[in-house]
N, C-alpha and C. Protein backbone atom coordinates (compact mmCIF):
# COMPACT_ATOMS: atom_id res chain seq x y z
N UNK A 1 -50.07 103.80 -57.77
CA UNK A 1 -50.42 104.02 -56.37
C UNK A 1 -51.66 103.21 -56.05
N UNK A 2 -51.54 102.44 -54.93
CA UNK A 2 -53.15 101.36 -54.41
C UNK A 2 -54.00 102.23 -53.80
N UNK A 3 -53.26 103.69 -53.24
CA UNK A 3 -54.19 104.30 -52.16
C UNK A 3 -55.18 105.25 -52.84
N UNK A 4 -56.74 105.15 -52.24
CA UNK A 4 -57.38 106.43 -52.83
C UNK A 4 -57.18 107.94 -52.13
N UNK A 5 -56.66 108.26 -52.81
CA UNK A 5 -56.10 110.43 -52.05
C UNK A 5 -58.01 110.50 -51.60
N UNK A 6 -57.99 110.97 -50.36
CA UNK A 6 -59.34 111.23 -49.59
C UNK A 6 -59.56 112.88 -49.40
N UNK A 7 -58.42 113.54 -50.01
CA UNK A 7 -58.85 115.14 -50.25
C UNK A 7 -57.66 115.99 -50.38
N UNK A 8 -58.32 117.09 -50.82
CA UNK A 8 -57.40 117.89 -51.67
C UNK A 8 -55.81 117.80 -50.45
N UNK A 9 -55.41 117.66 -49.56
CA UNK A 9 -54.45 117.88 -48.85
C UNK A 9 -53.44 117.05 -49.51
N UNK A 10 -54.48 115.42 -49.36
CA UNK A 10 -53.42 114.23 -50.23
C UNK A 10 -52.94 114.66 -51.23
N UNK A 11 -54.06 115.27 -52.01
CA UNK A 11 -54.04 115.24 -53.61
C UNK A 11 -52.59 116.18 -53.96
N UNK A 12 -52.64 117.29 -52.94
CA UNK A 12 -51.65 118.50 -53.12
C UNK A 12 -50.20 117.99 -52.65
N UNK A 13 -50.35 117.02 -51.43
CA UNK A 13 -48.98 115.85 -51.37
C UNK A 13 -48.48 115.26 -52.58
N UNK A 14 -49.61 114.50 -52.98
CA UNK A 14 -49.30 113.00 -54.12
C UNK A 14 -48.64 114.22 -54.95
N UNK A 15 -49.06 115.34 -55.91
CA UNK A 15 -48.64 116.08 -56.90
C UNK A 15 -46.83 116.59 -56.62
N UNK A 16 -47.00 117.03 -55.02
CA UNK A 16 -45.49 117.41 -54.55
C UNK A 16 -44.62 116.17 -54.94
N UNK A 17 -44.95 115.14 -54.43
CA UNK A 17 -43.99 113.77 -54.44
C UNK A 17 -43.94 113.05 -55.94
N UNK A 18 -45.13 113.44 -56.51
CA UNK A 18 -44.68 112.68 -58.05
C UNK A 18 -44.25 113.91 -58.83
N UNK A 19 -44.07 115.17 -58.46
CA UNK A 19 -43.78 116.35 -59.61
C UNK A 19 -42.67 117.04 -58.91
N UNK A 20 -43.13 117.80 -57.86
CA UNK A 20 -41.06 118.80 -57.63
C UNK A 20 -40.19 117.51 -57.02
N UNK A 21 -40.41 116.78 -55.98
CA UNK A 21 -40.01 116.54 -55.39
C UNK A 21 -38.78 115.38 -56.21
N UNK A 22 -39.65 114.78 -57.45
CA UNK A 22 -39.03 113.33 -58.10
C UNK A 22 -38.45 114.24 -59.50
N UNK A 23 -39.38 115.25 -59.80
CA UNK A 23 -38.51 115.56 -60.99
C UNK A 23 -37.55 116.58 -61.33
N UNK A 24 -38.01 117.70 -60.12
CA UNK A 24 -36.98 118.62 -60.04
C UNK A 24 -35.81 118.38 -58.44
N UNK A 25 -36.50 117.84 -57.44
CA UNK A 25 -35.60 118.20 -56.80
C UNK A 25 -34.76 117.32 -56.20
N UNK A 26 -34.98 116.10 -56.46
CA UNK A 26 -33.72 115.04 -56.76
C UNK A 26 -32.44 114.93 -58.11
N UNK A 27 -33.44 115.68 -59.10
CA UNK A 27 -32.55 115.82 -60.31
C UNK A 27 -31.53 116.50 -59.92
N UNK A 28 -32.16 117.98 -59.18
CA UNK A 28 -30.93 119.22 -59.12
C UNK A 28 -30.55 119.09 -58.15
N UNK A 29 -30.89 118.34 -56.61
CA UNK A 29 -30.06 117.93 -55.69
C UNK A 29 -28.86 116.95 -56.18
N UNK A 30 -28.72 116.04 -57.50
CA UNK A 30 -28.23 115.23 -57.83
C UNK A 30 -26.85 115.85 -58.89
N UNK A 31 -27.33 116.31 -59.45
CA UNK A 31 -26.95 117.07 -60.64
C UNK A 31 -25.76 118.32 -59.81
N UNK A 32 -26.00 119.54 -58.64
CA UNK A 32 -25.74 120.21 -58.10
C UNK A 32 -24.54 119.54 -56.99
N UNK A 33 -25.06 118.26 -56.17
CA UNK A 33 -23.70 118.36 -55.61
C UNK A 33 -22.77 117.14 -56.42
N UNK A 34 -23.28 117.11 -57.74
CA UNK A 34 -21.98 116.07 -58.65
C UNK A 34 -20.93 117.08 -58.72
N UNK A 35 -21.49 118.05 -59.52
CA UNK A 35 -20.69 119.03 -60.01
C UNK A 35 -19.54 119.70 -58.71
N UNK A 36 -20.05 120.14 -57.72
CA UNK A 36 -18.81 120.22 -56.37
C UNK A 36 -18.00 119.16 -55.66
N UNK A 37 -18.48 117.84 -56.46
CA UNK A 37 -18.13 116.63 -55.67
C UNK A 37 -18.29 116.44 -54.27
N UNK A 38 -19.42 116.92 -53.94
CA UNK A 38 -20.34 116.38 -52.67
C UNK A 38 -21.27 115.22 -52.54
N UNK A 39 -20.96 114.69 -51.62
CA UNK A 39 -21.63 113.56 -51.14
C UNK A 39 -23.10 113.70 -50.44
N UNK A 40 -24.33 113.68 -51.02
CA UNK A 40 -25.38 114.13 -50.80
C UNK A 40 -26.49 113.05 -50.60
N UNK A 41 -27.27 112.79 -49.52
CA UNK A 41 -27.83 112.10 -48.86
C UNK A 41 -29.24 113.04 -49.29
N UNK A 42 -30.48 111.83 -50.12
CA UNK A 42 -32.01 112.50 -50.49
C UNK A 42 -32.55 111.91 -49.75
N UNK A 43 -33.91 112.55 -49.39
CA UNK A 43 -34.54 111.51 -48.65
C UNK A 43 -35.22 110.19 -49.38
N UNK A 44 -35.42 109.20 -48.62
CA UNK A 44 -35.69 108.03 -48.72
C UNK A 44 -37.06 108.07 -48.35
N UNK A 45 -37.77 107.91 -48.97
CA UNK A 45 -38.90 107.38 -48.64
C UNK A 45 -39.74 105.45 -49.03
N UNK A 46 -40.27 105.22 -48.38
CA UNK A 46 -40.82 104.04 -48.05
C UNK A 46 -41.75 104.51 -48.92
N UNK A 47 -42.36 103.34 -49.81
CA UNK A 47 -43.65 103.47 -50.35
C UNK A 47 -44.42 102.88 -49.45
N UNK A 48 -44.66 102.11 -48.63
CA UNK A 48 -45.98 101.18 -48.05
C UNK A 48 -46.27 103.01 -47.04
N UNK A 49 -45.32 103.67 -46.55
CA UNK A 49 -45.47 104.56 -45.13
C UNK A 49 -46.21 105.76 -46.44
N UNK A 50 -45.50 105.98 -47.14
CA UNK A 50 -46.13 106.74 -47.96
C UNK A 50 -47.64 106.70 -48.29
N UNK A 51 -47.80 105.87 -48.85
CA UNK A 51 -48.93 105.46 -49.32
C UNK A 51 -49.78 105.48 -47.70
N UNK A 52 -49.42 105.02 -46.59
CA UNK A 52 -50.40 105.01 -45.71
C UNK A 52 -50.50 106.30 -45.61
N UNK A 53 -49.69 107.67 -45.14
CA UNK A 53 -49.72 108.31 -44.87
C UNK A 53 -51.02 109.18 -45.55
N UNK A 54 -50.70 109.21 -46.86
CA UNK A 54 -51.43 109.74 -48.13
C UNK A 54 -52.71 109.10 -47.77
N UNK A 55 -53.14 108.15 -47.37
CA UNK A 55 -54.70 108.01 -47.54
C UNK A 55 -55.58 108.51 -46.00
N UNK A 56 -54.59 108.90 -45.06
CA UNK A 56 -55.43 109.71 -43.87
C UNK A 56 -55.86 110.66 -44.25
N UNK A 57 -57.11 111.16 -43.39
CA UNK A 57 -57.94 112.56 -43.65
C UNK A 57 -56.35 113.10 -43.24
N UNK A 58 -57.13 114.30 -43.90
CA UNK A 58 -56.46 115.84 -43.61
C UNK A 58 -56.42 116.14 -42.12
N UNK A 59 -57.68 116.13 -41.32
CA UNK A 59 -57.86 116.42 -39.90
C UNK A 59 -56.82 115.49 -39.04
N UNK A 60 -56.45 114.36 -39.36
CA UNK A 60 -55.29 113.46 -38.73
C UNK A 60 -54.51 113.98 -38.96
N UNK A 61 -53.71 114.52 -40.22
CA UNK A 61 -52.25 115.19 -40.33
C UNK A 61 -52.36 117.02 -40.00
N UNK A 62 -53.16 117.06 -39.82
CA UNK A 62 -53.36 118.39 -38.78
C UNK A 62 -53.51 118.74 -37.75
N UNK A 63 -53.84 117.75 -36.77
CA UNK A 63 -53.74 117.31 -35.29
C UNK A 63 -52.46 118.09 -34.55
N UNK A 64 -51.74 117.60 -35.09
CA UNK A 64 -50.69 118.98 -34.57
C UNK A 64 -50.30 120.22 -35.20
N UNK A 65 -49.41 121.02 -34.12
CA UNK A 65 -49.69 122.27 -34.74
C UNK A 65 -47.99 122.38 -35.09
N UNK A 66 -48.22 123.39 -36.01
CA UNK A 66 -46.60 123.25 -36.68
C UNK A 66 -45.96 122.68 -38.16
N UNK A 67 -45.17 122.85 -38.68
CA UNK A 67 -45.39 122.74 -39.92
C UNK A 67 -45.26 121.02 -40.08
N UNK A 68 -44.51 120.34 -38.86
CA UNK A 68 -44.03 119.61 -39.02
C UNK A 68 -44.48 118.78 -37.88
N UNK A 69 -45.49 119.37 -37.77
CA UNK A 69 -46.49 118.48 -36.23
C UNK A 69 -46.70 117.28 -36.50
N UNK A 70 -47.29 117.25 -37.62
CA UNK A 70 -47.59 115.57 -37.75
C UNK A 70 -46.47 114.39 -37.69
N UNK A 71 -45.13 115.12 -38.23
CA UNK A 71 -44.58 114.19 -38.11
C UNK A 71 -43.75 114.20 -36.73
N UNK A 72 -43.74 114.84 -35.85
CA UNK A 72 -43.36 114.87 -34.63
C UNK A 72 -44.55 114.44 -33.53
N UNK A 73 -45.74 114.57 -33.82
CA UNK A 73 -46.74 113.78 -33.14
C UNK A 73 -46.38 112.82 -33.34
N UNK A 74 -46.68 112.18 -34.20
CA UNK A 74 -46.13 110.67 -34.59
C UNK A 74 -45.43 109.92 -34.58
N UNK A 75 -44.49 110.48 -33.45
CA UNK A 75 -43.08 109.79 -32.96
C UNK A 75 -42.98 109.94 -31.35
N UNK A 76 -44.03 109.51 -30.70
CA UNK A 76 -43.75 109.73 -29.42
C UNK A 76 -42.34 108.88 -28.75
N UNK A 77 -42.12 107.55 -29.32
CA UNK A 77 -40.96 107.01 -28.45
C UNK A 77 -39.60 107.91 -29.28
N UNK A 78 -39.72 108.56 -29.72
CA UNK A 78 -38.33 108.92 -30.28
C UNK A 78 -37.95 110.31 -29.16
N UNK A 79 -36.81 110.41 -28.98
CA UNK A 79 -35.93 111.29 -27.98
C UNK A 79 -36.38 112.62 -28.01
N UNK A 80 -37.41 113.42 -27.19
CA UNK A 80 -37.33 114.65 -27.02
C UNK A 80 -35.93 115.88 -27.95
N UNK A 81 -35.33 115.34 -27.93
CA UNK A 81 -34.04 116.44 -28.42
C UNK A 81 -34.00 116.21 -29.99
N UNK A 82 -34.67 114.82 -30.36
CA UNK A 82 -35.01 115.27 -31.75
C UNK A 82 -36.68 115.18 -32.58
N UNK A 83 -37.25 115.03 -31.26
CA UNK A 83 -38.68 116.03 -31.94
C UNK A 83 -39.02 117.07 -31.85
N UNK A 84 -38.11 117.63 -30.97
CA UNK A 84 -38.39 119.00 -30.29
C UNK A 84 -37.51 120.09 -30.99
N UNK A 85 -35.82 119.41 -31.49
CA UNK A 85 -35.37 120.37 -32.13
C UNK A 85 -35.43 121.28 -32.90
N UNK A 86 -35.27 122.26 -33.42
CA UNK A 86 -35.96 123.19 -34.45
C UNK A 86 -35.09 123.38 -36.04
N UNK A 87 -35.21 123.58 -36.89
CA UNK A 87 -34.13 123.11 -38.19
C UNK A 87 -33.08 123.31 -38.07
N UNK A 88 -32.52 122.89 -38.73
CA UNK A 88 -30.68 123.49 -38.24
C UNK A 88 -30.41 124.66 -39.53
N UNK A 89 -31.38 124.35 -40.54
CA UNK A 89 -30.77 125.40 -41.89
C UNK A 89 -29.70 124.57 -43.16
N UNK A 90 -29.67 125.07 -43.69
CA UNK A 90 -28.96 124.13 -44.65
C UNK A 90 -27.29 124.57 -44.71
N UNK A 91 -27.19 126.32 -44.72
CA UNK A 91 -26.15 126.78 -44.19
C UNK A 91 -25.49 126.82 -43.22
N UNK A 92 -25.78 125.96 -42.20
CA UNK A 92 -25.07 125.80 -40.78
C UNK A 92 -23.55 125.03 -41.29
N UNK A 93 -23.72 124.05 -41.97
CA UNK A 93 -22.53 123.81 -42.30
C UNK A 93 -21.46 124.26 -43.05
N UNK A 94 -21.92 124.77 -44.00
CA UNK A 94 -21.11 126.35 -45.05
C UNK A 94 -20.73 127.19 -43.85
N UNK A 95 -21.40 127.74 -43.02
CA UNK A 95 -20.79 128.55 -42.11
C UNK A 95 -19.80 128.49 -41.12
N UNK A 96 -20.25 127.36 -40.69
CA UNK A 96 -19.01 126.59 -39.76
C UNK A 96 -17.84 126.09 -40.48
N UNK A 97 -17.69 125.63 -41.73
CA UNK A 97 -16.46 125.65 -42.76
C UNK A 97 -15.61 126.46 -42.72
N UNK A 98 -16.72 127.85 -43.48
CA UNK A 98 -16.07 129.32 -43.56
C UNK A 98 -15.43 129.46 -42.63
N UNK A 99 -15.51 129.50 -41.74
CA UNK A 99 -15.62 130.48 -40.09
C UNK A 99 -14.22 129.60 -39.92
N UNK A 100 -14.40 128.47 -39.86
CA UNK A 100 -12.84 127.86 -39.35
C UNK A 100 -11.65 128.38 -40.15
N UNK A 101 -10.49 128.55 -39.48
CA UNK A 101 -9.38 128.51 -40.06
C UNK A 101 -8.60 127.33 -40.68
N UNK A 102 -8.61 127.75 -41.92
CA UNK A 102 -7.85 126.30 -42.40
C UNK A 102 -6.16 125.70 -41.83
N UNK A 103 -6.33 124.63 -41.64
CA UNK A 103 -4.66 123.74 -40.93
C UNK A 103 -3.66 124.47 -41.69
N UNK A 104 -2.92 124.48 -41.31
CA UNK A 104 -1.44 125.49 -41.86
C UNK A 104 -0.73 123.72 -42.01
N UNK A 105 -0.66 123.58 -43.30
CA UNK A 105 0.23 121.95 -43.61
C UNK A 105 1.85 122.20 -43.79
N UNK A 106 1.78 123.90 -44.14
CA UNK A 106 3.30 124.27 -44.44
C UNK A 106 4.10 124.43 -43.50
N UNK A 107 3.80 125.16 -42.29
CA UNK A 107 4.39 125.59 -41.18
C UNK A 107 5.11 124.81 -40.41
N UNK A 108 6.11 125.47 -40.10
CA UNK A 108 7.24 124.72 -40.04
C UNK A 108 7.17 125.16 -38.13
């Protein structure tokens, strides 16, 4: 890493992104939908955005309020309907599966 972490906020980032994030939770995101044969999209991250991100004070990525303020501050030209949206959940799609009735292929 080129960037110097400027306080414990970074420091508690950099640890998330080089420890759960790279060793547990790409493994078992990886590992988890092999095994169901799902097609699973991780996030991508940019090192140069990374690294910038990581060397702002703390008081810059706290500027907004919300868990996820900063990164919705930080996108003013992007579309109201997706800075504003609120999570969808991970089960929205399991549920909407369930819930449908499956095609009848037999029926005559």
């Amino acid at each position: 890493m080129s960037v110097a972490l400027p306080d414990d906020f970074a420091r508690i980032s950099w640890a998330e992104l080089t420890g759960y994030m790279r060793r547990m939770l790409l493994r078992d995101a990886d590992q988890m939908s092999m095994a169901v044969s799902l097609e699973l999209r991780v996030p991508f991250l940019d090192h140069e955005l990374v690294e910038y991100v990581l060397g702002l004070p703390a008081k810059v990525k706290r500027r907004y309020p919300g868990v996820k303020g900063f990164a919705r501050g930080s996108m003013p030209r992007s579309p109201a309907s997706f800075r504003l949206r609120t999570s969808q959940g991970r089960l929205r799609f399991a549920n909407e599966t369930l819930d449908a009735r499956p095609a009848c292929f037999v029926c005559g």
